[in-house]
PDB file of N, CA and C in Angstrom:
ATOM      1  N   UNK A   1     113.007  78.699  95.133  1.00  0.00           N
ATOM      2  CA  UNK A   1     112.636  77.330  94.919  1.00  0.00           C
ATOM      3  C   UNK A   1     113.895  76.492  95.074  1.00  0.00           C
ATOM      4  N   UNK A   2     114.007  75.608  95.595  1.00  0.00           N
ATOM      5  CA  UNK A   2     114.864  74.855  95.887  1.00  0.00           C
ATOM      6  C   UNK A   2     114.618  73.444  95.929  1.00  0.00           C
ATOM      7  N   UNK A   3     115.407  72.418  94.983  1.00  0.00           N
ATOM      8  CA  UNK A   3     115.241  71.108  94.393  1.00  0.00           C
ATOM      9  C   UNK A   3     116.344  70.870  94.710  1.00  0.00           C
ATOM     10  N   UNK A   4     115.928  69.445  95.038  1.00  0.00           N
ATOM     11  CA  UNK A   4     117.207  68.114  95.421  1.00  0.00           C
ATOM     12  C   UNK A   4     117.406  67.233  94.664  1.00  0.00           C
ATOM     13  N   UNK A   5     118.347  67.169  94.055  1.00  0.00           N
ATOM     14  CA  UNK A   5     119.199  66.076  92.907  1.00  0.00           C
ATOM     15  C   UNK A   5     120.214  65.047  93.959  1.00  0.00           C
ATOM     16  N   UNK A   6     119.794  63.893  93.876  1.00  0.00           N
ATOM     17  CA  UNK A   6     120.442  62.631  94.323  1.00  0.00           C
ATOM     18  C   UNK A   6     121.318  62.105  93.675  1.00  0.00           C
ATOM     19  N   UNK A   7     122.712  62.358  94.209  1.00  0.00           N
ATOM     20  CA  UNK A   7     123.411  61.261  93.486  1.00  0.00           C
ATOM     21  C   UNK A   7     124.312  60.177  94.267  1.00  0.00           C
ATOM     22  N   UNK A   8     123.801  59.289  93.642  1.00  0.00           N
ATOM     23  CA  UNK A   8     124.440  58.112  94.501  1.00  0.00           C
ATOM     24  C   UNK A   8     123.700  58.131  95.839  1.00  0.00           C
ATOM     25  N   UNK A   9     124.656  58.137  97.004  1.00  0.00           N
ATOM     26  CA  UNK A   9     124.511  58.532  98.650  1.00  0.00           C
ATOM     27  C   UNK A   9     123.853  59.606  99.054  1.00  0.00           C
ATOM     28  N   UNK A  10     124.832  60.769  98.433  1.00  0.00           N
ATOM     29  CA  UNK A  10     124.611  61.881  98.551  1.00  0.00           C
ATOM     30  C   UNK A  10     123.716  62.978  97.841  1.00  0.00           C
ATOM     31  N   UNK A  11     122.776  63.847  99.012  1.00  0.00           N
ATOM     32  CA  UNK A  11     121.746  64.633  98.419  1.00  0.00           C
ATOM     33  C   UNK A  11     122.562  65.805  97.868  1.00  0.00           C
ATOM     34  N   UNK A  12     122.257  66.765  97.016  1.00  0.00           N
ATOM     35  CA  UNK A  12     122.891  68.032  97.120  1.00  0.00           C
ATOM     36  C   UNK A  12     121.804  69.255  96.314  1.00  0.00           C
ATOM     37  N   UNK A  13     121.824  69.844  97.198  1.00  0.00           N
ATOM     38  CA  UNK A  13     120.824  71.214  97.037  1.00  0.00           C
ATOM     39  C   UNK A  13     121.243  72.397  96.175  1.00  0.00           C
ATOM     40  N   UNK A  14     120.483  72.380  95.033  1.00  0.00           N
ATOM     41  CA  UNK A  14     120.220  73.422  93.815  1.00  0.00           C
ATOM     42  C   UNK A  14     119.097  74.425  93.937  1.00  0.00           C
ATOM     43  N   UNK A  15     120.136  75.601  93.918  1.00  0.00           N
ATOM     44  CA  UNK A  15     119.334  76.678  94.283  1.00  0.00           C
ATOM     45  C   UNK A  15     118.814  77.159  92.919  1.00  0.00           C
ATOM     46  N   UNK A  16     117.552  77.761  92.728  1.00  0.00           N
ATOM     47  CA  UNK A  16     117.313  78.567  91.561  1.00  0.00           C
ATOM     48  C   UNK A  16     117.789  80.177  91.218  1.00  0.00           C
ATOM     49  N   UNK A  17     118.193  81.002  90.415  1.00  0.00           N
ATOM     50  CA  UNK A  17     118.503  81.827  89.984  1.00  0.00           C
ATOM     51  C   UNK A  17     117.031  83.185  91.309  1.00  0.00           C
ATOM     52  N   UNK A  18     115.920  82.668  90.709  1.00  0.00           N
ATOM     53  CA  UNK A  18     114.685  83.594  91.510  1.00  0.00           C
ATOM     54  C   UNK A  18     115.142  83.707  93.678  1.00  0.00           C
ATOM     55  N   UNK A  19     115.616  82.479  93.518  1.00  0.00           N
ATOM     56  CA  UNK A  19     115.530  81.955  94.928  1.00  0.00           C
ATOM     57  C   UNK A  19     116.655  82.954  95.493  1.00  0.00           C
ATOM     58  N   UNK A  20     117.819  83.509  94.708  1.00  0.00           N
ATOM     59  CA  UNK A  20     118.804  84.340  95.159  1.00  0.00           C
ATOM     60  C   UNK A  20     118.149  85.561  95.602  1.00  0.00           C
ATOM     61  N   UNK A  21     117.581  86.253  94.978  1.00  0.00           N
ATOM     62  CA  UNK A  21     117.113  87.605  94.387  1.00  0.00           C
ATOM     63  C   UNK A  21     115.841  88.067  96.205  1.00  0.00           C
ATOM     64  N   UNK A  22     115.638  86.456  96.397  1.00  0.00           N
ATOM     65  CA  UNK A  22     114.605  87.019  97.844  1.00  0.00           C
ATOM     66  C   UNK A  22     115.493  87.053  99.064  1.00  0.00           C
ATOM     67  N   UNK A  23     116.322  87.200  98.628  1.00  0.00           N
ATOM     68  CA  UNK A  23     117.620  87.017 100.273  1.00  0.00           C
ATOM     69  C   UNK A  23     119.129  87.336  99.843  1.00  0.00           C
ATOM     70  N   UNK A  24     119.392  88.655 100.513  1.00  0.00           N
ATOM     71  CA  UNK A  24     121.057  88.564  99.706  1.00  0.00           C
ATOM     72  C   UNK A  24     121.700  89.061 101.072  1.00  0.00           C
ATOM     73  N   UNK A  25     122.898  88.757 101.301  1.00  0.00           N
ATOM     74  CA  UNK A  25     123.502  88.613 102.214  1.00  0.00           C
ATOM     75  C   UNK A  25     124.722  89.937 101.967  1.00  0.00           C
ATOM     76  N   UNK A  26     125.132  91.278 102.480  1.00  0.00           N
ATOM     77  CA  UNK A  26     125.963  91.740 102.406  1.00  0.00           C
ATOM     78  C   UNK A  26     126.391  92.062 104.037  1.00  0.00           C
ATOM     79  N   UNK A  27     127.943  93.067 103.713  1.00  0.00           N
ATOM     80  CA  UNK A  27     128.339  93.635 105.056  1.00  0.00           C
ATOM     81  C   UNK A  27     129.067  94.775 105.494  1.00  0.00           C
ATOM     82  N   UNK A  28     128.035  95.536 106.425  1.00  0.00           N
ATOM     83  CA  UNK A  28     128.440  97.206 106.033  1.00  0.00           C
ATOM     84  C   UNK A  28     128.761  97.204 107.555  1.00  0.00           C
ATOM     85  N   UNK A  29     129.846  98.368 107.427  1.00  0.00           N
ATOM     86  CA  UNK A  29     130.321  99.278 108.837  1.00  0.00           C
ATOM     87  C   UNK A  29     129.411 100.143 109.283  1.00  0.00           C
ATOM     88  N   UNK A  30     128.935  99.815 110.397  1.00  0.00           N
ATOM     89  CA  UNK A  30     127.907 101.041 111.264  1.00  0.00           C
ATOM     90  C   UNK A  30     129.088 101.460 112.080  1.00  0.00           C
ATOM     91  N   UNK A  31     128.577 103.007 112.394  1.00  0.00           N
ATOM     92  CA  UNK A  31     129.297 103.169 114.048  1.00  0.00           C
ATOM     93  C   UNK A  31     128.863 102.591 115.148  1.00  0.00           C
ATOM     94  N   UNK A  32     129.951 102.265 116.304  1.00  0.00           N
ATOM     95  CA  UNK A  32     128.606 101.562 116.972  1.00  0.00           C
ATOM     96  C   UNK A  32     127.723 102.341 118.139  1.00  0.00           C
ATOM     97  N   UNK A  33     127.563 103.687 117.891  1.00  0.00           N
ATOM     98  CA  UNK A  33     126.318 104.755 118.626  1.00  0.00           C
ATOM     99  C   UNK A  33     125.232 103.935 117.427  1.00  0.00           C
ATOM    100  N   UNK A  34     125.280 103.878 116.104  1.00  0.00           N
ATOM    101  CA  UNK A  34     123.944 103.297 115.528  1.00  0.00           C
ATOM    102  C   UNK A  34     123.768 101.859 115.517  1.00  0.00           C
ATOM    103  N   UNK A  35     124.617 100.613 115.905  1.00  0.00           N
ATOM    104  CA  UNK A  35     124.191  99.707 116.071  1.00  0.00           C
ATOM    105  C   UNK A  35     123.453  99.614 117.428  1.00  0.00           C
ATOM    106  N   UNK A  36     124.053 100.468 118.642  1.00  0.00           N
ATOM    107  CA  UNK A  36     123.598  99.877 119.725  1.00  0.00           C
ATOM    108  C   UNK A  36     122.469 100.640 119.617  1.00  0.00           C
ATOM    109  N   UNK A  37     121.839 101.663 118.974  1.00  0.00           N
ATOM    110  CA  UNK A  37     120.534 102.064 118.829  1.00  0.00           C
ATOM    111  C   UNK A  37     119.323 101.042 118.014  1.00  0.00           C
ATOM    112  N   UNK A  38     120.321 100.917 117.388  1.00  0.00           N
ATOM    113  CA  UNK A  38     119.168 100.128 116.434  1.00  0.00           C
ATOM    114  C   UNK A  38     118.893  98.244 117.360  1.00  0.00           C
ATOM    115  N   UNK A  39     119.650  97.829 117.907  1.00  0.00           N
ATOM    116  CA  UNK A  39     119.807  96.810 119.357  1.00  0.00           C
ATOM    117  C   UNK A  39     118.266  97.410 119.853  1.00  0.00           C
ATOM    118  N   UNK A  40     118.788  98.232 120.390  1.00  0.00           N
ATOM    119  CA  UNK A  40     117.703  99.263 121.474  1.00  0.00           C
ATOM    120  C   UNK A  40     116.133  98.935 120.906  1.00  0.00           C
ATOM    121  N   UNK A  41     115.952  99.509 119.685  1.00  0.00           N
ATOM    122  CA  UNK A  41     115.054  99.400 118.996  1.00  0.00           C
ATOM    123  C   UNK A  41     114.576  98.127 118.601  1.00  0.00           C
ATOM    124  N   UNK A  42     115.290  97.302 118.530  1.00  0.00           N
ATOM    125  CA  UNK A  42     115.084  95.888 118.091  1.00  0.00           C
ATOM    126  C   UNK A  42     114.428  95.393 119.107  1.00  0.00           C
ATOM    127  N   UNK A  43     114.858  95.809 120.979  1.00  0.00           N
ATOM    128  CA  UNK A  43     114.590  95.013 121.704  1.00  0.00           C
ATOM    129  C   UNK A  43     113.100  95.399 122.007  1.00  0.00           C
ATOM    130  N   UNK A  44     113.222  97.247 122.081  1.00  0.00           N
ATOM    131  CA  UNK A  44     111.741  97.812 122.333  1.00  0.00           C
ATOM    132  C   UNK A  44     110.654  97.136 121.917  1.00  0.00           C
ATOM    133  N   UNK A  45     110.538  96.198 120.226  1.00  0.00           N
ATOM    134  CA  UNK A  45     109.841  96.627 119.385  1.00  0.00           C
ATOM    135  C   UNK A  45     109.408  94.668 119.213  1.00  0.00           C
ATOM    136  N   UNK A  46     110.278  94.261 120.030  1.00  0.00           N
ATOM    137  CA  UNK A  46     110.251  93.041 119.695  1.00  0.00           C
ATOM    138  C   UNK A  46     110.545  92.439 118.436  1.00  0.00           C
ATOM    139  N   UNK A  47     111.375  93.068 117.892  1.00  0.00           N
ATOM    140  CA  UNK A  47     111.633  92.720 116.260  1.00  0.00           C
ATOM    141  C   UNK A  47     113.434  92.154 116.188  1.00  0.00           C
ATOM    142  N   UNK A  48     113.787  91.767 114.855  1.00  0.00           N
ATOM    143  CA  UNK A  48     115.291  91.673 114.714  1.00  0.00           C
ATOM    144  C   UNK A  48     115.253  92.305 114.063  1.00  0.00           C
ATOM    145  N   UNK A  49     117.139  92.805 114.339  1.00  0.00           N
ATOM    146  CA  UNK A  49     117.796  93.773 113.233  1.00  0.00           C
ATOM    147  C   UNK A  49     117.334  93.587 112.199  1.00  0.00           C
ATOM    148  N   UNK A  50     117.184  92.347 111.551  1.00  0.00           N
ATOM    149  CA  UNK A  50     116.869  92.803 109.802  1.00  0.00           C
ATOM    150  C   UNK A  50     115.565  93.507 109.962  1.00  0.00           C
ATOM    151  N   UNK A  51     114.582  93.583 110.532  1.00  0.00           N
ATOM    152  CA  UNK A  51     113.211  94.145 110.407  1.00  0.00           C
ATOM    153  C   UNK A  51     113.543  95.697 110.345  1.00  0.00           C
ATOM    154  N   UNK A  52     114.323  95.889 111.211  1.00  0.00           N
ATOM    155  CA  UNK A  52     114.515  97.352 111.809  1.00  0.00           C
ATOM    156  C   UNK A  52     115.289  98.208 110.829  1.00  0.00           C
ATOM    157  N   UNK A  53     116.208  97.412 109.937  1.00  0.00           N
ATOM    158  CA  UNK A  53     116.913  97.896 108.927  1.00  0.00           C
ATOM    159  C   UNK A  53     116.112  97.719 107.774  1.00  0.00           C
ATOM    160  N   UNK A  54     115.272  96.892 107.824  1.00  0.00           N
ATOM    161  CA  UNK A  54     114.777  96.945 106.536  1.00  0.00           C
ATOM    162  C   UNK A  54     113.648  97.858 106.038  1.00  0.00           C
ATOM    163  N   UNK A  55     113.011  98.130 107.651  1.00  0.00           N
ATOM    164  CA  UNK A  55     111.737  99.072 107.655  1.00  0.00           C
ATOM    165  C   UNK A  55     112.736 100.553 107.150  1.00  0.00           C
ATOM    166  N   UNK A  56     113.895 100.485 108.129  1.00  0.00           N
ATOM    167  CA  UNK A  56     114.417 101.703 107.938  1.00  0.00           C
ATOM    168  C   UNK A  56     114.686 102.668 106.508  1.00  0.00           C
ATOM    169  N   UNK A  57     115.394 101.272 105.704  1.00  0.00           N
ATOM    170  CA  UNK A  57     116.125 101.529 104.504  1.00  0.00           C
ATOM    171  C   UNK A  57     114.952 102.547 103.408  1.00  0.00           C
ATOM    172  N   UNK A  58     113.685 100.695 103.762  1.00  0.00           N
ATOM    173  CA  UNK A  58     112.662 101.287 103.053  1.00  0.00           C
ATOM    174  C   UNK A  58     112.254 102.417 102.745  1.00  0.00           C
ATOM    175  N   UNK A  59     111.932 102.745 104.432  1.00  0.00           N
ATOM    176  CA  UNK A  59     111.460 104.324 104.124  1.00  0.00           C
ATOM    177  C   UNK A  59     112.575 105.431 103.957  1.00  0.00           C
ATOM    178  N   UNK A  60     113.849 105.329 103.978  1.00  0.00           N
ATOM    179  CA  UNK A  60     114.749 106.044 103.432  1.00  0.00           C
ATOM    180  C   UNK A  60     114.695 106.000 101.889  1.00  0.00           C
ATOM    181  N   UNK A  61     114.512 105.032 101.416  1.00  0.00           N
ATOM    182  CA  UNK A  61     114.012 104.921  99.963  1.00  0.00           C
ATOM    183  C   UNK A  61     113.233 105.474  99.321  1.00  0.00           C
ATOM    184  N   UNK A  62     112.130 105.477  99.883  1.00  0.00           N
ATOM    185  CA  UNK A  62     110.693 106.101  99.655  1.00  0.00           C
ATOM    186  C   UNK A  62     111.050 107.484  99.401  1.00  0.00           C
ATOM    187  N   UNK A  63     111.776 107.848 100.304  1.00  0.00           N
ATOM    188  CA  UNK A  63     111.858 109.298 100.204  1.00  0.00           C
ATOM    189  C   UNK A  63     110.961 110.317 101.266  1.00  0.00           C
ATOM    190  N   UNK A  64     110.723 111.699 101.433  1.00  0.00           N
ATOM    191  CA  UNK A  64     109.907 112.094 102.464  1.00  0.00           C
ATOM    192  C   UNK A  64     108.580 111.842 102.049  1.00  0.00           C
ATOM    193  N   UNK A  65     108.221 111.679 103.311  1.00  0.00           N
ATOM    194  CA  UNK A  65     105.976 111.443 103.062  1.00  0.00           C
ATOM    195  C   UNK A  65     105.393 113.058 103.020  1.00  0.00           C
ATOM    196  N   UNK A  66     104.612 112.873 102.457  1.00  0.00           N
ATOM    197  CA  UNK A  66     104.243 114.611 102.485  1.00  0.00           C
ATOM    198  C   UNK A  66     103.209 114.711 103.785  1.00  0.00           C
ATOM    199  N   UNK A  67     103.545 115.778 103.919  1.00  0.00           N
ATOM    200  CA  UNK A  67     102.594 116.039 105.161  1.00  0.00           C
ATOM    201  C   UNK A  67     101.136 116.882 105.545  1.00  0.00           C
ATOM    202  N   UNK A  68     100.842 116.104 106.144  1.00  0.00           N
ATOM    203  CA  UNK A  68      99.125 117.067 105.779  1.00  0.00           C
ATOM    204  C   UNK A  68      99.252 118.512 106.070  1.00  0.00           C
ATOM    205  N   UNK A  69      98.580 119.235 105.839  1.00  0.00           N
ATOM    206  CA  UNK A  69      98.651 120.573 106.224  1.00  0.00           C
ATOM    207  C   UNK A  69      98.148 120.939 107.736  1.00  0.00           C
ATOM    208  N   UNK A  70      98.826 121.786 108.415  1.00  0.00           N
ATOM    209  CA  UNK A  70      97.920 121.840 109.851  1.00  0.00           C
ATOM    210  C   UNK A  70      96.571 122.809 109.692  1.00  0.00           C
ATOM    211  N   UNK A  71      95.578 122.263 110.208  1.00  0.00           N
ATOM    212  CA  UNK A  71      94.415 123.227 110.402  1.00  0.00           C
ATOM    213  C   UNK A  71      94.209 123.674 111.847  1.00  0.00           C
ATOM    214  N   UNK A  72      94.038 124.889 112.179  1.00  0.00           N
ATOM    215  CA  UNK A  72      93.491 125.195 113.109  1.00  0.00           C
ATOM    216  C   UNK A  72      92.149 124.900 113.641  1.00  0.00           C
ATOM    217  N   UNK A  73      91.677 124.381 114.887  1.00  0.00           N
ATOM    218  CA  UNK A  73      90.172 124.426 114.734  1.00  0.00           C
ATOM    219  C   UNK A  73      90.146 125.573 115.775  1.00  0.00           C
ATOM    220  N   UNK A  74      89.006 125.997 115.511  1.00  0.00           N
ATOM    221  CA  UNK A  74      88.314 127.165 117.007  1.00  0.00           C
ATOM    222  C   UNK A  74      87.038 126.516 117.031  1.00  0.00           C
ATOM    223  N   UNK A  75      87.167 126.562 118.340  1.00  0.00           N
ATOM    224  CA  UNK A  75      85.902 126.428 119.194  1.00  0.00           C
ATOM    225  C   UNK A  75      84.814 127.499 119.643  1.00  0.00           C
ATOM    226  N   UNK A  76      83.800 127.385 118.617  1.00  0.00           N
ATOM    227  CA  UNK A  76      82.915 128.771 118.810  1.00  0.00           C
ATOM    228  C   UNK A  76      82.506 128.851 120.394  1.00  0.00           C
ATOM    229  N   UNK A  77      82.543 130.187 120.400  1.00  0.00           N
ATOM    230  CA  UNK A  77      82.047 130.681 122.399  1.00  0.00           C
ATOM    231  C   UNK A  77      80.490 131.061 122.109  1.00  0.00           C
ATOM    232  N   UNK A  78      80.153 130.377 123.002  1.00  0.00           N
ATOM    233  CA  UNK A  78      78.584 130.591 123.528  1.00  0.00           C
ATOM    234  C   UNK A  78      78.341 131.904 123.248  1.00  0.00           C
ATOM    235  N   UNK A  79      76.902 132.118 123.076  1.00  0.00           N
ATOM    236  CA  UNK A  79      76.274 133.260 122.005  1.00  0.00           C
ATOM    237  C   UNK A  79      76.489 134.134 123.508  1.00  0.00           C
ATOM    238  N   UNK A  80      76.687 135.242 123.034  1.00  0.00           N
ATOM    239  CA  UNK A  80      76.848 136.423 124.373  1.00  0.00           C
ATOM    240  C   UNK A  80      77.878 136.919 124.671  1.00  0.00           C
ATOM    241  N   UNK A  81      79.110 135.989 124.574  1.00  0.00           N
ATOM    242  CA  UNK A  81      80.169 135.687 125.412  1.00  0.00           C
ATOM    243  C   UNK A  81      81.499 136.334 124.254  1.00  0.00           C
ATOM    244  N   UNK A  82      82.184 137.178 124.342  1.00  0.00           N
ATOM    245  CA  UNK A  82      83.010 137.772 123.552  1.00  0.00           C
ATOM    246  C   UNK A  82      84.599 137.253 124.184  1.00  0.00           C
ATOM    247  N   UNK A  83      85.631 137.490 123.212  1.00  0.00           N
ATOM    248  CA  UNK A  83      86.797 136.836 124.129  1.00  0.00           C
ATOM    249  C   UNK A  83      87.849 138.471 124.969  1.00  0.00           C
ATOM    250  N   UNK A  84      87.011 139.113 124.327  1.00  0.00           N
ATOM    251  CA  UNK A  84      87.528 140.721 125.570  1.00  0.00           C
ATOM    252  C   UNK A  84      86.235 141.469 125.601  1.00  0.00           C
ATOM    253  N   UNK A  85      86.571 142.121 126.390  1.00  0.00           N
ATOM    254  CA  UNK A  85      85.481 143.050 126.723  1.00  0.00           C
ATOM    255  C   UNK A  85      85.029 144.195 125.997  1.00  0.00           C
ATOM    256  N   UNK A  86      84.077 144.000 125.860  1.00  0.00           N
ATOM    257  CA  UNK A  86      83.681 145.083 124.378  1.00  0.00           C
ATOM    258  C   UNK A  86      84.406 146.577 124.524  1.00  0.00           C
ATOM    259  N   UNK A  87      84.275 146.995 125.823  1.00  0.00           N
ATOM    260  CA  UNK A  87      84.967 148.320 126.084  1.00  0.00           C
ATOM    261  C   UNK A  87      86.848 148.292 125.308  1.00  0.00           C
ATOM    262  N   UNK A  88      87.149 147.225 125.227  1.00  0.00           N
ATOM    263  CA  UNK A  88      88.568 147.683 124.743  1.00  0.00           C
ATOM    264  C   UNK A  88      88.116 147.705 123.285  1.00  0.00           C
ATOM    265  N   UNK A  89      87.445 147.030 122.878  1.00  0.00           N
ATOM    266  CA  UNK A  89      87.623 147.262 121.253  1.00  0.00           C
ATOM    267  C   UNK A  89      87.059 148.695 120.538  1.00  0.00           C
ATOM    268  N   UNK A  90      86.609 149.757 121.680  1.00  0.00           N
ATOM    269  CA  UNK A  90      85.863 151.289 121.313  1.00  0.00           C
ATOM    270  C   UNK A  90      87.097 151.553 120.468  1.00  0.00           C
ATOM    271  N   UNK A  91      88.203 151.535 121.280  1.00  0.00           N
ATOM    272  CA  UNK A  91      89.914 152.278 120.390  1.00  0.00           C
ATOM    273  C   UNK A  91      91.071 151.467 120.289  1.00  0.00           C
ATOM    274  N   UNK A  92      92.041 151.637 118.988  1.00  0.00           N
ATOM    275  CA  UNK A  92      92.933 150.798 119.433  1.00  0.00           C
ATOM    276  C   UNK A  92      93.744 150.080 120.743  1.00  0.00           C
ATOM    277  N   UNK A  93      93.864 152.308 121.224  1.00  0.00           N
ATOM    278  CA  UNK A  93      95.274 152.147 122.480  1.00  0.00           C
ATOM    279  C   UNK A  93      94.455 151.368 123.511  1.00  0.00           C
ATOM    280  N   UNK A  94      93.645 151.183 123.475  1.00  0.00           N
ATOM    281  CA  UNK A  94      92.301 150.232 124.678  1.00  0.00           C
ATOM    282  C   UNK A  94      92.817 149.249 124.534  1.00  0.00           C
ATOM    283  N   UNK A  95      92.993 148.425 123.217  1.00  0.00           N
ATOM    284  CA  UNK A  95      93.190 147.396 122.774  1.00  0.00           C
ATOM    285  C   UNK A  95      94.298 146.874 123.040  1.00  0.00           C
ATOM    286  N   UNK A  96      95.466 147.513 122.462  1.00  0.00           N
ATOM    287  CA  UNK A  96      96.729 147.627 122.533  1.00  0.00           C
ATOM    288  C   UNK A  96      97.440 147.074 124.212  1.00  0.00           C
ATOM    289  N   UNK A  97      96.672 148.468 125.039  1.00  0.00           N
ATOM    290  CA  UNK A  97      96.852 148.413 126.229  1.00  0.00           C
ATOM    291  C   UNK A  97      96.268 146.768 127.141  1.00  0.00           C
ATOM    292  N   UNK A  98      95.077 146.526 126.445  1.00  0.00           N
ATOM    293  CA  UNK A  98      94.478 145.158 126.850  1.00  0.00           C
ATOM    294  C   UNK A  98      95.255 143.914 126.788  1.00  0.00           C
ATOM    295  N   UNK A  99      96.075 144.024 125.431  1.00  0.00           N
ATOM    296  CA  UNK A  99      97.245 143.087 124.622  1.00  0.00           C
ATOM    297  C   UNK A  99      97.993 142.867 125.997  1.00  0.00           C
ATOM    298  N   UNK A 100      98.837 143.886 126.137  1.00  0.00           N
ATOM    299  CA  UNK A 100      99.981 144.085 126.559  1.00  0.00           C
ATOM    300  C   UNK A 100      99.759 143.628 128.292  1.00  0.00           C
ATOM    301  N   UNK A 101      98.635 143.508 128.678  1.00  0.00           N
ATOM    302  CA  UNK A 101      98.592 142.909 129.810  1.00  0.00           C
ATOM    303  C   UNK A 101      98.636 141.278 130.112  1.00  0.00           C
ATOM    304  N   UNK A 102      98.233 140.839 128.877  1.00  0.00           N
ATOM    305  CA  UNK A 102      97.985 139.563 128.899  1.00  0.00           C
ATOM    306  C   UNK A 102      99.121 139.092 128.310  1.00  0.00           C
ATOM    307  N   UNK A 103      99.937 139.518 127.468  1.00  0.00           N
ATOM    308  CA  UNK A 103     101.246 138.590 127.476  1.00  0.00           C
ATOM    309  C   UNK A 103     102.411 139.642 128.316  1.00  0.00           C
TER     310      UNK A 103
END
């Protein structure tokens, strides 16, 4: 919030205590392999550096997201249709031997 007190001629602008707290201004050393990346990114994304640092920080903050678990799906085969030929599965070494061709 920001209010203007007149005195005399001159205006002069009073900032509130809250009004600091939404905008703070510091200044850190990057290397510059990560500024000109984060440039890069800025330009890709159509955004400015502060967006890009700020999304960044954020989720450095956050900490890791957990991740879903992977599921496999299979796709059932048409009724009839086996994925080897029944003759290898009579014995292992059939089997074995069947393996070993295919990889």
């Amino acid at each position: 919030m920001t209010r203007t007190v007149y005195s005399g001629a001159k205006a002069t602008h009073i900032r509130t205590f809250d009004d600091m707290l939404l905008c703070m201004r510091t200044t850190i050393d990057l290397p510059d392999e990560l500024m000109r990346n984060a440039k890069k990114k800025a330009a890709e994304e159509n955004a400015t550096l502060r967006e890009i640092f700020d999304r960044a920080l954020r989720q450095y903050l956050a900490g890791p997201q957990p991740q879903k678990p992977f599921r496999l799906r299979l796709k059932p085969l048409p009724r009839g249709k086996m994925l080897v030929p029944e003759s290898v599965l009579e014995s292992r070494d059939k089997l074995y031997d069947f393996l070993d061709g295919i990889g």
